[in-house]
N, C-alpha and C. Protein backbone atom coordinates (compact mmCIF):
# COMPACT_ATOMS: atom_id res chain seq x y z
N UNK A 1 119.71 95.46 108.18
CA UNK A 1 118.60 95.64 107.26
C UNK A 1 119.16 95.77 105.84
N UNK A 2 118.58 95.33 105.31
CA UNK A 2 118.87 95.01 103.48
C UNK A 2 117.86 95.98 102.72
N UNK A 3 118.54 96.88 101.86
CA UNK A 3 117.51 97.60 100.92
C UNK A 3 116.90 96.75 99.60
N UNK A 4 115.35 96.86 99.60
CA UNK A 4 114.56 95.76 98.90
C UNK A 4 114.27 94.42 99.61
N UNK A 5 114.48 93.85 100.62
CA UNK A 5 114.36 92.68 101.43
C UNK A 5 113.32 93.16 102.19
N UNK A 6 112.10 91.76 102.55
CA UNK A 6 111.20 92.37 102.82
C UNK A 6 111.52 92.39 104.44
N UNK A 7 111.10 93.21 104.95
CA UNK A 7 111.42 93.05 106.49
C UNK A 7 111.42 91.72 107.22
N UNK A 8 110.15 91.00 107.16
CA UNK A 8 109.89 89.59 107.54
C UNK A 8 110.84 88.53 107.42
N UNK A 9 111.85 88.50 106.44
CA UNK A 9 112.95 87.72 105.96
C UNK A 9 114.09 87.98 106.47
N UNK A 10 114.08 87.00 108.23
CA UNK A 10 115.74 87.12 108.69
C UNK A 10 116.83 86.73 108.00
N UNK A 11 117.89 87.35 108.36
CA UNK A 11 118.91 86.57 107.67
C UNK A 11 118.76 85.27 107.81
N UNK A 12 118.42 84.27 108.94
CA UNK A 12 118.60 83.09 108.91
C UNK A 12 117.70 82.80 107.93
N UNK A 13 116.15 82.98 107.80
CA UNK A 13 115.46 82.22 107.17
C UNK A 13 115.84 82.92 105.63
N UNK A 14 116.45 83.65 104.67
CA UNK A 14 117.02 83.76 103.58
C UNK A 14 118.14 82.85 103.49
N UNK A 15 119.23 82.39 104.41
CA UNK A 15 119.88 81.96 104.23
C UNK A 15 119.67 80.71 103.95
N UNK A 16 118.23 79.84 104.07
CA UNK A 16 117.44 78.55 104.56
C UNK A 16 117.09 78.58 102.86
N UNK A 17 116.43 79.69 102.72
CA UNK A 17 115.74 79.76 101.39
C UNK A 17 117.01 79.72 100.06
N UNK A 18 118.26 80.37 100.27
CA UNK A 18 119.01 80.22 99.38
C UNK A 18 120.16 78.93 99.32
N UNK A 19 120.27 77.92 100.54
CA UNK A 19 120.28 76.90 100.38
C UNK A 19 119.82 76.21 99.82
N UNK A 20 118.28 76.17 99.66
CA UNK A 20 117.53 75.06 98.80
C UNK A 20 118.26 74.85 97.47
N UNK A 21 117.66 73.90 96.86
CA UNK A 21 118.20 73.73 95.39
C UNK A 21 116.25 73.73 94.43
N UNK A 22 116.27 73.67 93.63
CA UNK A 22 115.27 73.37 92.63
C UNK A 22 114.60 72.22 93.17
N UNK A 23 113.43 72.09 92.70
CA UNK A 23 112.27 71.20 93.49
C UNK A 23 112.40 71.10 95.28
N UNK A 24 113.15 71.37 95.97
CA UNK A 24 113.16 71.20 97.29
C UNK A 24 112.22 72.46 98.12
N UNK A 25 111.61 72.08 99.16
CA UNK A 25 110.24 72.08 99.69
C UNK A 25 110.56 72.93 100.65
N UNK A 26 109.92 73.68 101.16
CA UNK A 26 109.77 74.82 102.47
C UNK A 26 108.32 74.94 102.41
N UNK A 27 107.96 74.29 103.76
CA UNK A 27 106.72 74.49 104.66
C UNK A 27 106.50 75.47 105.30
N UNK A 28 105.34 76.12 104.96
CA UNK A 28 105.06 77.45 106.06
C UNK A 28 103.65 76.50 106.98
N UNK A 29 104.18 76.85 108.15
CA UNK A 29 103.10 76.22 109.24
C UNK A 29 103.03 77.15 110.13
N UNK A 30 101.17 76.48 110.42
CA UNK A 30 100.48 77.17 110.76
C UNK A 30 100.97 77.19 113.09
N UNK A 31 100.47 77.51 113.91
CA UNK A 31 100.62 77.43 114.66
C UNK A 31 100.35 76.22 115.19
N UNK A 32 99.85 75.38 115.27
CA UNK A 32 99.11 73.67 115.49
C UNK A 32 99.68 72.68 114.82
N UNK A 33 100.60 72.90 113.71
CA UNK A 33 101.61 72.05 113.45
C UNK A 33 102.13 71.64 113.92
N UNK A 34 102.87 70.41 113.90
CA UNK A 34 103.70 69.85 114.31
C UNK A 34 105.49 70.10 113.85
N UNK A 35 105.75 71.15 113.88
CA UNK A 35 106.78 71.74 113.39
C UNK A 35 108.00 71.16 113.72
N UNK A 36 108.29 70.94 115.02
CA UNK A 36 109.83 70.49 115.35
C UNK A 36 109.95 69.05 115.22
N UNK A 37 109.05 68.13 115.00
CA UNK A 37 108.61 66.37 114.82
C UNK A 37 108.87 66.49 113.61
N UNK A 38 108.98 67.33 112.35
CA UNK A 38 109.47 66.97 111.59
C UNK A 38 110.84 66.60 110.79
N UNK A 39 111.42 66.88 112.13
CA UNK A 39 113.25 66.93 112.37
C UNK A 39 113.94 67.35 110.75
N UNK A 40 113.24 68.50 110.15
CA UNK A 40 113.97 69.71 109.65
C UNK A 40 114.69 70.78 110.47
N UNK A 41 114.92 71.44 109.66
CA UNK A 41 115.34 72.91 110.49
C UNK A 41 113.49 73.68 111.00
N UNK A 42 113.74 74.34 111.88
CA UNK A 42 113.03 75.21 112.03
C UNK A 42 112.95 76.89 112.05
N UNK A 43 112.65 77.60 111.47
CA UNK A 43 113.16 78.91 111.64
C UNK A 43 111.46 79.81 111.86
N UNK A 44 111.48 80.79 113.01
CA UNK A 44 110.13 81.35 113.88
C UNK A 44 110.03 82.51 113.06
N UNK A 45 108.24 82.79 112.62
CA UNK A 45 108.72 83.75 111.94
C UNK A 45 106.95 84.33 112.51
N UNK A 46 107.33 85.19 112.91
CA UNK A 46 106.44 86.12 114.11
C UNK A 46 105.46 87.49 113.25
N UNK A 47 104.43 86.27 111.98
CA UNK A 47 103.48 86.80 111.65
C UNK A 47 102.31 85.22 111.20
N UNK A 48 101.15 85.75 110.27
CA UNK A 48 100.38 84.80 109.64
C UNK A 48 101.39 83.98 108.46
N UNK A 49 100.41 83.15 108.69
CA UNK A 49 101.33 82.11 107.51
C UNK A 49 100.67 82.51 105.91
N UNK A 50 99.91 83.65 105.84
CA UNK A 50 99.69 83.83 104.31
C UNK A 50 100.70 85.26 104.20
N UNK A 51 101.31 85.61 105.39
CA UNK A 51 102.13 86.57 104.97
C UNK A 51 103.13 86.51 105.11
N UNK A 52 103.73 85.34 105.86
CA UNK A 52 105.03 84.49 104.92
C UNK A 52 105.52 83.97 104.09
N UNK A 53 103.81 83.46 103.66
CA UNK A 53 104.19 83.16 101.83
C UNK A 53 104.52 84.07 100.98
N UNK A 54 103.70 85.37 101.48
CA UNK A 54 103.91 86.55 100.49
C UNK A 54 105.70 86.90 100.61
N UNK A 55 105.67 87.42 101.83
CA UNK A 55 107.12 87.53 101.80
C UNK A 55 107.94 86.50 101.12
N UNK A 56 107.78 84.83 101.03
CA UNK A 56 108.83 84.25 100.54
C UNK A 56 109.09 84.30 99.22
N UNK A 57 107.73 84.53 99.00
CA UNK A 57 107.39 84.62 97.37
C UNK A 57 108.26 85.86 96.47
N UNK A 58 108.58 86.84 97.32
CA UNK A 58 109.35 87.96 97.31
C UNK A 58 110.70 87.95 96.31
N UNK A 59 111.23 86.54 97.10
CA UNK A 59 112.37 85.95 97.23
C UNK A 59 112.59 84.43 96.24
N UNK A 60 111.31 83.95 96.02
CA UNK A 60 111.80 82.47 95.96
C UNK A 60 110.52 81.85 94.75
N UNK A 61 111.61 81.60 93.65
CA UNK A 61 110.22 81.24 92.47
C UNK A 61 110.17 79.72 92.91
N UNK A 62 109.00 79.64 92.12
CA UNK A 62 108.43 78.45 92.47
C UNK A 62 108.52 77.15 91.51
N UNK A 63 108.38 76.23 91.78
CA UNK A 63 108.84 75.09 90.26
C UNK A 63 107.30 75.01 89.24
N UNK A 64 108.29 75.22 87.91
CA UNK A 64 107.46 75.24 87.47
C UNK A 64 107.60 74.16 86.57
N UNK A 65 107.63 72.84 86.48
CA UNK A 65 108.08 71.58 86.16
C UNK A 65 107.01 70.55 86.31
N UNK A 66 107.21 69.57 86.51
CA UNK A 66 106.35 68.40 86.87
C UNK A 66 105.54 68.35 88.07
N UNK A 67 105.82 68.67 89.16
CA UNK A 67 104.87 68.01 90.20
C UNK A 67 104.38 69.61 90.51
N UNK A 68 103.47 69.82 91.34
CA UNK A 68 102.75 71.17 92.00
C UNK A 68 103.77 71.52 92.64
N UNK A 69 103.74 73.03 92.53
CA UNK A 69 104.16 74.32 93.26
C UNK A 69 103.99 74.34 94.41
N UNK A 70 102.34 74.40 94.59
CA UNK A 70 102.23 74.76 96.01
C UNK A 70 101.31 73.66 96.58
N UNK A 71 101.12 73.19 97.48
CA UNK A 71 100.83 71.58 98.53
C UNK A 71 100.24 72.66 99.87
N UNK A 72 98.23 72.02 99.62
CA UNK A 72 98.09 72.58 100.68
C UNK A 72 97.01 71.34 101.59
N UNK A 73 96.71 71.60 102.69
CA UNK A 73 96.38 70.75 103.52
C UNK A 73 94.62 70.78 103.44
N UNK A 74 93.85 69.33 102.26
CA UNK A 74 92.41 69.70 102.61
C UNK A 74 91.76 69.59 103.67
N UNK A 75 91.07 70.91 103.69
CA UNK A 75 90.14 70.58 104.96
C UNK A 75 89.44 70.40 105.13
N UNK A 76 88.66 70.18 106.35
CA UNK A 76 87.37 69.72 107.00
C UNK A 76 86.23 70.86 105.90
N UNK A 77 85.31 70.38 105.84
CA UNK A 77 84.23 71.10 105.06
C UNK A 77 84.08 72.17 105.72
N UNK A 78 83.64 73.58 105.74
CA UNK A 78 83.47 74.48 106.51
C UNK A 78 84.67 74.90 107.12
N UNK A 79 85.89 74.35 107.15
CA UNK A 79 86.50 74.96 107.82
C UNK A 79 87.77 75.44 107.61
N UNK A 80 88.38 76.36 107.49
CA UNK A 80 89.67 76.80 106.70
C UNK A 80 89.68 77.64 105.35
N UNK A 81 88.91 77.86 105.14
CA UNK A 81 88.43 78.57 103.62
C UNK A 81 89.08 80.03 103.57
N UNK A 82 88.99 80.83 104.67
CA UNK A 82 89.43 82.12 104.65
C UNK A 82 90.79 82.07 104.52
N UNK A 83 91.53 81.55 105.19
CA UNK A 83 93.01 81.42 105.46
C UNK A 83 93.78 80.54 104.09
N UNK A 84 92.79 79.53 103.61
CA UNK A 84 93.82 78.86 102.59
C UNK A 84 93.36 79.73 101.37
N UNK A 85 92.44 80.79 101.16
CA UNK A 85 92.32 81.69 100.08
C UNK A 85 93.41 82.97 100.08
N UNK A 86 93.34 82.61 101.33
CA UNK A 86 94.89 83.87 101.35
C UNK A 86 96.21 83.51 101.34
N UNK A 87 96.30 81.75 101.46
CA UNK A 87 97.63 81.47 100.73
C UNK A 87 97.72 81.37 99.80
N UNK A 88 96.69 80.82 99.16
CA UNK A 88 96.48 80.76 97.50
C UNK A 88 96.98 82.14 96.81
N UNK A 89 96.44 83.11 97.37
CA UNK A 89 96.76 84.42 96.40
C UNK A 89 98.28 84.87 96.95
N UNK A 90 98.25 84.41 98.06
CA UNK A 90 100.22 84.84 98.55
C UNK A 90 100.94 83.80 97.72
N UNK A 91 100.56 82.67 97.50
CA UNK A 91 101.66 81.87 97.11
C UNK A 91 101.98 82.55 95.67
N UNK A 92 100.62 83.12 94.55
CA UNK A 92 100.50 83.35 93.21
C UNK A 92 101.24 82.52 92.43
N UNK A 93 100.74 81.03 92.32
CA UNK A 93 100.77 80.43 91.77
C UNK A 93 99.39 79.79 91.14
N UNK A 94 99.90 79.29 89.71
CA UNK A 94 98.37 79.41 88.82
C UNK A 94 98.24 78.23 89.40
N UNK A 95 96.63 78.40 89.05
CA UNK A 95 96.01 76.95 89.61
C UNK A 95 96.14 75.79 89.47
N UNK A 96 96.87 75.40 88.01
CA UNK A 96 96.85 74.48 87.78
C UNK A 96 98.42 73.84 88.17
N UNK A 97 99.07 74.77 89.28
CA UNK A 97 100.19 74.57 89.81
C UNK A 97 100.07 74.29 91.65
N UNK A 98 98.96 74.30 91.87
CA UNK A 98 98.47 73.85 93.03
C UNK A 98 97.83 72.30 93.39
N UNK A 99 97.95 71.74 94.65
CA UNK A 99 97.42 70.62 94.97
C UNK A 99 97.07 70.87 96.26
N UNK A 100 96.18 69.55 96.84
CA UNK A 100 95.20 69.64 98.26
C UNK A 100 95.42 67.81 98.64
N UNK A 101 96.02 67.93 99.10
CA UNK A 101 96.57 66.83 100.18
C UNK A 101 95.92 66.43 101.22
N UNK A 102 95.28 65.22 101.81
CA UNK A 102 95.17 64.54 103.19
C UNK A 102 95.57 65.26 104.32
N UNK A 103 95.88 65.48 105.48
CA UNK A 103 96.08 66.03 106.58
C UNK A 103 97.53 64.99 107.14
N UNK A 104 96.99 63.99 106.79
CA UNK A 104 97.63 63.22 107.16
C UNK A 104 99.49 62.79 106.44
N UNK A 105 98.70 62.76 104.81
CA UNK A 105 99.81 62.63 104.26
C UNK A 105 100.36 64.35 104.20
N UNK A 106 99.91 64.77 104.61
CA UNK A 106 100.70 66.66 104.39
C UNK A 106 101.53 66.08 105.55
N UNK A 107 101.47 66.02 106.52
CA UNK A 107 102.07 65.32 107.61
C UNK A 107 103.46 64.41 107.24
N UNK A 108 103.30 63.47 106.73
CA UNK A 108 103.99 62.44 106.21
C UNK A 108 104.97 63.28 105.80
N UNK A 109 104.45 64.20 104.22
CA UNK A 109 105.25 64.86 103.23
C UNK A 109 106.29 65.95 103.48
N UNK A 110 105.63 66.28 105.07
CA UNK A 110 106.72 67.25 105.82
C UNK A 110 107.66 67.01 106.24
N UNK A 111 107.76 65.75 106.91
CA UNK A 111 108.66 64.68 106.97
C UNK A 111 110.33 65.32 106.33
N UNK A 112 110.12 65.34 104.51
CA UNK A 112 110.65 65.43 103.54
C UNK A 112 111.03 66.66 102.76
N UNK A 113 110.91 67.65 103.67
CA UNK A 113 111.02 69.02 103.14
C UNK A 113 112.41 69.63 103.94
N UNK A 114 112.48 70.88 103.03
CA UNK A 114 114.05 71.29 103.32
C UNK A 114 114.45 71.75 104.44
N UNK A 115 112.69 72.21 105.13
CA UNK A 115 112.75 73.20 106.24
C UNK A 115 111.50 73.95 106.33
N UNK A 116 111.05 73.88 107.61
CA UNK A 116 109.71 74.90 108.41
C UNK A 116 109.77 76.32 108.51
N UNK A 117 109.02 76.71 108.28
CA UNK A 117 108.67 78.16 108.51
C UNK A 117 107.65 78.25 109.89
N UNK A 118 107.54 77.98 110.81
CA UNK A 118 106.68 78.24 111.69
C UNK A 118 105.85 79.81 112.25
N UNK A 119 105.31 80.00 112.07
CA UNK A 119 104.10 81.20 111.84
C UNK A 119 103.28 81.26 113.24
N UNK A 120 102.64 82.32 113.48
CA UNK A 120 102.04 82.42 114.77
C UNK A 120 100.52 82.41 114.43
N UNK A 121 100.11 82.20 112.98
CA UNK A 121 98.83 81.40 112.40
C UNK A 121 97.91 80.73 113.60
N UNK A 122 96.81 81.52 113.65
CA UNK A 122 96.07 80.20 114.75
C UNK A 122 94.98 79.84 113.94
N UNK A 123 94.44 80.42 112.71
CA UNK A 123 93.56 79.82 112.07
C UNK A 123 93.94 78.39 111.87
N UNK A 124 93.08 77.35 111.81
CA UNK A 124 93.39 75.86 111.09
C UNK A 124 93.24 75.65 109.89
N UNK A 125 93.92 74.99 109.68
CA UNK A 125 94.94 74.64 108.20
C UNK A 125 95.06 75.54 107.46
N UNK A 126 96.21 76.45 108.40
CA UNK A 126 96.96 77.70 107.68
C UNK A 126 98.51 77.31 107.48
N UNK A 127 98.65 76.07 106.69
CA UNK A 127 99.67 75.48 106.13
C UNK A 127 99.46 75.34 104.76
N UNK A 128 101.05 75.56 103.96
CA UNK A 128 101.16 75.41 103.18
C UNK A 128 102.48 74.80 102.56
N UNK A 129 103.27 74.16 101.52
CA UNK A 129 104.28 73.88 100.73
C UNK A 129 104.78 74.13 99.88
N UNK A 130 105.66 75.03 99.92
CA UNK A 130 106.08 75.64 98.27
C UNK A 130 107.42 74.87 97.84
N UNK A 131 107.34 74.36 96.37
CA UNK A 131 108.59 73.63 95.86
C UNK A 131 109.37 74.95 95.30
N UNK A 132 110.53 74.88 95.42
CA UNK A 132 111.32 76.15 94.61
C UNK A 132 111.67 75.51 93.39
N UNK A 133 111.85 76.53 92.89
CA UNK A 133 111.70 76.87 91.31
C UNK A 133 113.34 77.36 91.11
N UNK A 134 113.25 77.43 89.77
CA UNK A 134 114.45 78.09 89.08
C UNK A 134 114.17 79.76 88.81
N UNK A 135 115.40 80.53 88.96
CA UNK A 135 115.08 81.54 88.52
C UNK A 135 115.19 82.15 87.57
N UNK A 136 113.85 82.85 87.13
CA UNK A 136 113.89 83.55 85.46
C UNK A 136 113.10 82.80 84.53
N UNK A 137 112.34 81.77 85.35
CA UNK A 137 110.97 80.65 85.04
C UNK A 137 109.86 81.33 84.59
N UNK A 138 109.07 81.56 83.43
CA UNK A 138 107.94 82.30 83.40
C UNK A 138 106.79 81.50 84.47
N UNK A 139 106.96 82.25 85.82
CA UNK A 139 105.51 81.78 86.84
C UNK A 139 103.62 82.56 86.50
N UNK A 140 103.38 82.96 84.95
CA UNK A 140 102.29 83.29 85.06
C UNK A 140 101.52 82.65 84.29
């Protein structure tokens, strides 16, 4: 155990997160993902996926550059609203640092990321994408 580390953050998955470099991508997915098809790493992380964002967020600024921060999956009308309002405020990134993606191409785009967070999330489309950032970036 690490003093100041949030509990949720194994060593492996910090060690995942401090690999990345700037703009490179970590998916938090939801339980219904397709997590291991995306032949990243995978690392299990045995809560909701808006409170893995919080925790990563802990740890890991976000880009604040050209393309969106945070990449989330639109959904079906009616459905998903509770859960992607609570990544929104875990990710705390401003709005105009957010995007809403196809299902399909979120799919695709996972493809291309550094590495999964897999979550025990059963709400649908309790996925999300955070690009990392540099640190010491003003994120407000």
């Amino acid at each position: 155990m690490l003093h100041g580390i949030d509990p949720l953050l194994s060593g492996d998955l910090l060690r995942i997160l401090d690999h990345m470099g700037h703009a490179d991508t970590v998916l938090i997915a939801d339980a219904h993902y397709p997590s291991h098809a995306m032949g990243v790493t995978v690392i299990d992380l045995a809560t909701t996926s808006p409170e893995a964002v919080r925790a990563i967020r802990t740890v890991l600024p976000v880009d604040m550059y050209a393309e969106p921060s945070v990449t989330l999956m639109t959904p079906e009308p009616g459905t998903g609203e509770e859960v992607q309002a609570q990544l929104q405020e875990a990710a705390a990134a401003r709005a105009d640092r957010r995007e809403w993606i196809d299902r399909f191409d979120f799919y695709e785009r996972g493809r291309e990321v550094f590495a999964v967070v897999r979550t025990l999330e059963t709400r649908k489309y309790g996925c999300l994408m955070l690009r990392k950032g540099v640190v010491g970036d003003d994120e407000s």
